[in-house]
N, C-alpha and C. Protein backbone atom coordinates (compact mmCIF):
# COMPACT_ATOMS: atom_id res chain seq x y z
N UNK A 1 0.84 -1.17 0.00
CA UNK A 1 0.00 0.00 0.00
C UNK A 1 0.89 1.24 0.00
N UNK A 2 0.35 2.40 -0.66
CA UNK A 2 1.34 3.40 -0.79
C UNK A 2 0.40 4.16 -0.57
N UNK A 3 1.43 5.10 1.17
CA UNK A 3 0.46 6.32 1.14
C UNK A 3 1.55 7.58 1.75
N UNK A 4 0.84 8.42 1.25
CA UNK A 4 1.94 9.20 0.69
C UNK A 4 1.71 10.01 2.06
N UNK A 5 3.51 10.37 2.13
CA UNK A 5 3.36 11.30 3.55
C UNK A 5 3.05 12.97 3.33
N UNK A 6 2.66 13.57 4.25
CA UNK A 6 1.92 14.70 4.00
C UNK A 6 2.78 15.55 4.77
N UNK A 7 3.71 15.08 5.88
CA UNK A 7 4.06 15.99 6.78
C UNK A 7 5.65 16.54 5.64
N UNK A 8 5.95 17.74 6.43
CA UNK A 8 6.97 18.49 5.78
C UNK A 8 8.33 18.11 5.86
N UNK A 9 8.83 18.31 4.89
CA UNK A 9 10.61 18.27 5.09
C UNK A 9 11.62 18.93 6.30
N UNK A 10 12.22 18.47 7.13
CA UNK A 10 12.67 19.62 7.51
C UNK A 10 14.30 19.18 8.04
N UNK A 11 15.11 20.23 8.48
CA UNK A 11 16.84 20.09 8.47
C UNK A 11 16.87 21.05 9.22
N UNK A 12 17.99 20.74 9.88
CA UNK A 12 18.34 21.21 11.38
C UNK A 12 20.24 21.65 11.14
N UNK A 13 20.41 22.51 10.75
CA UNK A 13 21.62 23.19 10.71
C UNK A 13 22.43 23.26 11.27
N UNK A 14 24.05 23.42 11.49
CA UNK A 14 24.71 23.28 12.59
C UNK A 14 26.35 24.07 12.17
N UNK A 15 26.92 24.20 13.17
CA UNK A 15 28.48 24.62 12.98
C UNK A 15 29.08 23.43 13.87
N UNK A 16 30.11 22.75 13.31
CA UNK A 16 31.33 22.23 14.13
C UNK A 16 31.96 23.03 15.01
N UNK A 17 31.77 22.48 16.24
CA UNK A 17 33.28 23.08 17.01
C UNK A 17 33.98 21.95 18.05
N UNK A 18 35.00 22.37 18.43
CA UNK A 18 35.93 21.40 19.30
C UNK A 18 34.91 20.43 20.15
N UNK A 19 34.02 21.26 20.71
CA UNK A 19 33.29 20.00 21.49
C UNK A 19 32.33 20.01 20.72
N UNK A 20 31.78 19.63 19.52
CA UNK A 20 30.78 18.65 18.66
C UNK A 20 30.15 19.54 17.91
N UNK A 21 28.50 19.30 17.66
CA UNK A 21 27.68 19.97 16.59
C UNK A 21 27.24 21.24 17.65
N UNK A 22 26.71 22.10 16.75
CA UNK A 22 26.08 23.13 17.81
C UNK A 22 24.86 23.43 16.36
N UNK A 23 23.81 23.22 17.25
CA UNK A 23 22.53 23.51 16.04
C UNK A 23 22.53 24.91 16.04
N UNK A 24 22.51 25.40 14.56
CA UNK A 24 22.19 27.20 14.68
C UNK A 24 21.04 27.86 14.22
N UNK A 25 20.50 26.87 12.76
CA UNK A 25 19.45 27.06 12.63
C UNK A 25 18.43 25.87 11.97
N UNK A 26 17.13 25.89 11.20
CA UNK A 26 16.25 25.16 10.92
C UNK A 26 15.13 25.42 10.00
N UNK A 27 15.07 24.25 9.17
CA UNK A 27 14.30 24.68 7.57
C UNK A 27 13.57 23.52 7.52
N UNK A 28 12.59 24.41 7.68
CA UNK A 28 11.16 23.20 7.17
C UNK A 28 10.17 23.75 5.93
N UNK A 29 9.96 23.02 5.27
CA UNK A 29 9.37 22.74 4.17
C UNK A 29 8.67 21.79 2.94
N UNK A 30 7.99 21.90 2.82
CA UNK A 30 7.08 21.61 1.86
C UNK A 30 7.07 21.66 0.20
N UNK A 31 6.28 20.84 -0.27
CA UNK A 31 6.27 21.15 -1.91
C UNK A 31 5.49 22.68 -2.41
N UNK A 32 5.25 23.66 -1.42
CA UNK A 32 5.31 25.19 -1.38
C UNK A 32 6.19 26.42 -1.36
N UNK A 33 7.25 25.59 -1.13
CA UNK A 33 8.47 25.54 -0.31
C UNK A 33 9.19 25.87 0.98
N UNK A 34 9.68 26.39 1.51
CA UNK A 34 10.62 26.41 3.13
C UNK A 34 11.02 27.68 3.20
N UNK A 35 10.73 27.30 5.11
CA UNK A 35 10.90 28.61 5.53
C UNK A 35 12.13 28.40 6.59
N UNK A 36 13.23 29.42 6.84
CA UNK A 36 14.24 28.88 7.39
C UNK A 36 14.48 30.15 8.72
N UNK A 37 14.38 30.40 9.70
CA UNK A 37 15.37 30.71 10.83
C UNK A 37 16.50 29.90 11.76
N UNK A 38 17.14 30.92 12.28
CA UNK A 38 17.98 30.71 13.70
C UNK A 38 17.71 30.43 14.36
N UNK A 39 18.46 29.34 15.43
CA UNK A 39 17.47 28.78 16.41
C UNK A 39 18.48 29.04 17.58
N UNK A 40 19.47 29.72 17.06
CA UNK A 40 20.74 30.23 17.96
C UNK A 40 21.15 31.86 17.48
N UNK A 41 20.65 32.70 18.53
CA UNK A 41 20.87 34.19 18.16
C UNK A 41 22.30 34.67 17.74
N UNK A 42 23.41 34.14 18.17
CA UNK A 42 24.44 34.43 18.09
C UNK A 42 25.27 34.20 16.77
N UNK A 43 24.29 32.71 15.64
CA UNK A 43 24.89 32.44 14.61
C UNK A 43 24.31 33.80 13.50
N UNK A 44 24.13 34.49 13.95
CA UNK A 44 23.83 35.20 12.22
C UNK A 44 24.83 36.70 12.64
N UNK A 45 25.34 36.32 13.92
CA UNK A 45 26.59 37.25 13.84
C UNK A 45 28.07 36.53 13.14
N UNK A 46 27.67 35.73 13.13
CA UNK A 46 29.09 34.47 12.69
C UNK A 46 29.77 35.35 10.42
N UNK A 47 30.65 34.75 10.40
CA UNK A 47 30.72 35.29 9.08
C UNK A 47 30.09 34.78 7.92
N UNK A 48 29.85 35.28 6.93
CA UNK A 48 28.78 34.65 6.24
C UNK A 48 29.54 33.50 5.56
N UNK A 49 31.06 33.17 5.11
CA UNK A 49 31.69 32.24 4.53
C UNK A 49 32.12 30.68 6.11
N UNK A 50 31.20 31.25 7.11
CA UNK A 50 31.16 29.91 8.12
C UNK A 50 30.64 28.94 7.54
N UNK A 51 31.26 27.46 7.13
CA UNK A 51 30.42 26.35 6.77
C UNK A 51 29.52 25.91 7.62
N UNK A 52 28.87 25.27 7.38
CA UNK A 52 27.25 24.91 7.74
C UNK A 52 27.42 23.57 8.12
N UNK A 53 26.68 22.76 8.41
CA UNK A 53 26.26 21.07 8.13
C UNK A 53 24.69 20.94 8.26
N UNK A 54 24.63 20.04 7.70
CA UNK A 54 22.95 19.41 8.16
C UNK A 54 22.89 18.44 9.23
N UNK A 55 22.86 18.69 10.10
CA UNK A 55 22.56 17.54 11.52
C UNK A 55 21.65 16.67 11.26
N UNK A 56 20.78 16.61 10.30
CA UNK A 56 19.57 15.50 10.31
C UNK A 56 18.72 14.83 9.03
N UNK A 57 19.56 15.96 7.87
CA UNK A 57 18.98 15.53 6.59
C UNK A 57 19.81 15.99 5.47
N UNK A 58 19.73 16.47 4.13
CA UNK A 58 20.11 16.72 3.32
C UNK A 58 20.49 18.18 3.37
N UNK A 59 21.85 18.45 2.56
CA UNK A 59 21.68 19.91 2.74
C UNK A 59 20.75 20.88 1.69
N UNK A 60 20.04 20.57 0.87
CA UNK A 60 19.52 21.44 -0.07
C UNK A 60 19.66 22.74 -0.41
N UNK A 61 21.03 22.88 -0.71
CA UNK A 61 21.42 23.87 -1.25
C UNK A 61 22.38 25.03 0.03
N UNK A 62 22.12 24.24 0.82
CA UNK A 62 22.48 25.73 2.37
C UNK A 62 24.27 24.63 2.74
N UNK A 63 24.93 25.74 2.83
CA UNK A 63 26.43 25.44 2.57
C UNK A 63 27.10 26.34 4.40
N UNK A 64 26.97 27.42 4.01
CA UNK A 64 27.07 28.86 4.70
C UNK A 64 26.33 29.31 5.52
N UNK A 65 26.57 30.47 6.58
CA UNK A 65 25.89 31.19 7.47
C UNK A 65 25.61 31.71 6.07
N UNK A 66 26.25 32.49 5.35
CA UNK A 66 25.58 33.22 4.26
C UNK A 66 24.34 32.72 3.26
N UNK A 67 24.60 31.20 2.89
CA UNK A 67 23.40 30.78 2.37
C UNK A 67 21.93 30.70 3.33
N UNK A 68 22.19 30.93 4.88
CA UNK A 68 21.57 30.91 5.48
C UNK A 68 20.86 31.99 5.64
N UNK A 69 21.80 33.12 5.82
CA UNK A 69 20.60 34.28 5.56
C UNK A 69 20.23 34.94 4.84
N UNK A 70 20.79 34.44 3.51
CA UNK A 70 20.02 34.72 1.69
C UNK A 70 18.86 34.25 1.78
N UNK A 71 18.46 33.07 2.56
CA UNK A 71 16.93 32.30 2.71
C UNK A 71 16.56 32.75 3.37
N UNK A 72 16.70 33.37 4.31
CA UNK A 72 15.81 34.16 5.57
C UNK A 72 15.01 35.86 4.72
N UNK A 73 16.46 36.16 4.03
CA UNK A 73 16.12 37.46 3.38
C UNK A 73 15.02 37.10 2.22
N UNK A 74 15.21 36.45 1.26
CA UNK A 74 15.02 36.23 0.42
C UNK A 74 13.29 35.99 1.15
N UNK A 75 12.70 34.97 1.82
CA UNK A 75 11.64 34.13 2.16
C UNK A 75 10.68 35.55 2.86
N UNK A 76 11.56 36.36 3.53
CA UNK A 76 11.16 37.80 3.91
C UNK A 76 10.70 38.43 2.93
N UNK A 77 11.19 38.25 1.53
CA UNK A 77 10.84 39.45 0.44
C UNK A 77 9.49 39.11 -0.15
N UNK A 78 9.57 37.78 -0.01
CA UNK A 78 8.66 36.86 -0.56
C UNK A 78 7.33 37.46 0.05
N UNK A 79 7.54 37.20 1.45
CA UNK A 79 5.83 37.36 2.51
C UNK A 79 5.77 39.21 2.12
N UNK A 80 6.23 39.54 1.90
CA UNK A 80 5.75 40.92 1.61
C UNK A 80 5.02 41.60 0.70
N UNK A 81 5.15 40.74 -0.36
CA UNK A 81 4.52 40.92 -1.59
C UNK A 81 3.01 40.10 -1.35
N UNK A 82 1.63 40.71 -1.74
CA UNK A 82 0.69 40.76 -1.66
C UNK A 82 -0.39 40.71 -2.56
């Protein structure tokens, strides 16, 4: 039987450091597509060429603190338009 899942995609972001992962931020989404914040205030002071990881899934496209807050900006420009 095939039934198709309904719930959303989602990835949990992170920086390496000496003592392990540190989650910074988180993107969930849908075939509508994804919405992404920080889930750590301090990473969007970080530099934008900081590599990234995915702690829990694929990276789809997010590399960088910088790719990180091109999607935040970007998803912002989006809800504004009406």
């Amino acid at each position: 039987m095939n039934i198709k899942n309904k719930t959303k995609m989602s990835t949990t972001f992170g920086i390496i450091t000496k003592s392990g992962e540190r989650p910074i931020a988180r993107r969930v989404g849908g075939k509508n597509g994804a919405e992404m914040w920080f889930t750590d205030e301090l990473a969007e002071m970080l530099p934008d060429d900081t590599p990234v990881e995915p702690l829990d899934n694929s990276a789809q496209g997010i590399y960088t603190i910088g790719d990180i807050k091109n999607h935040i900006l970007n998803q912002n420009k989006d809800k504004k338009v009406v």
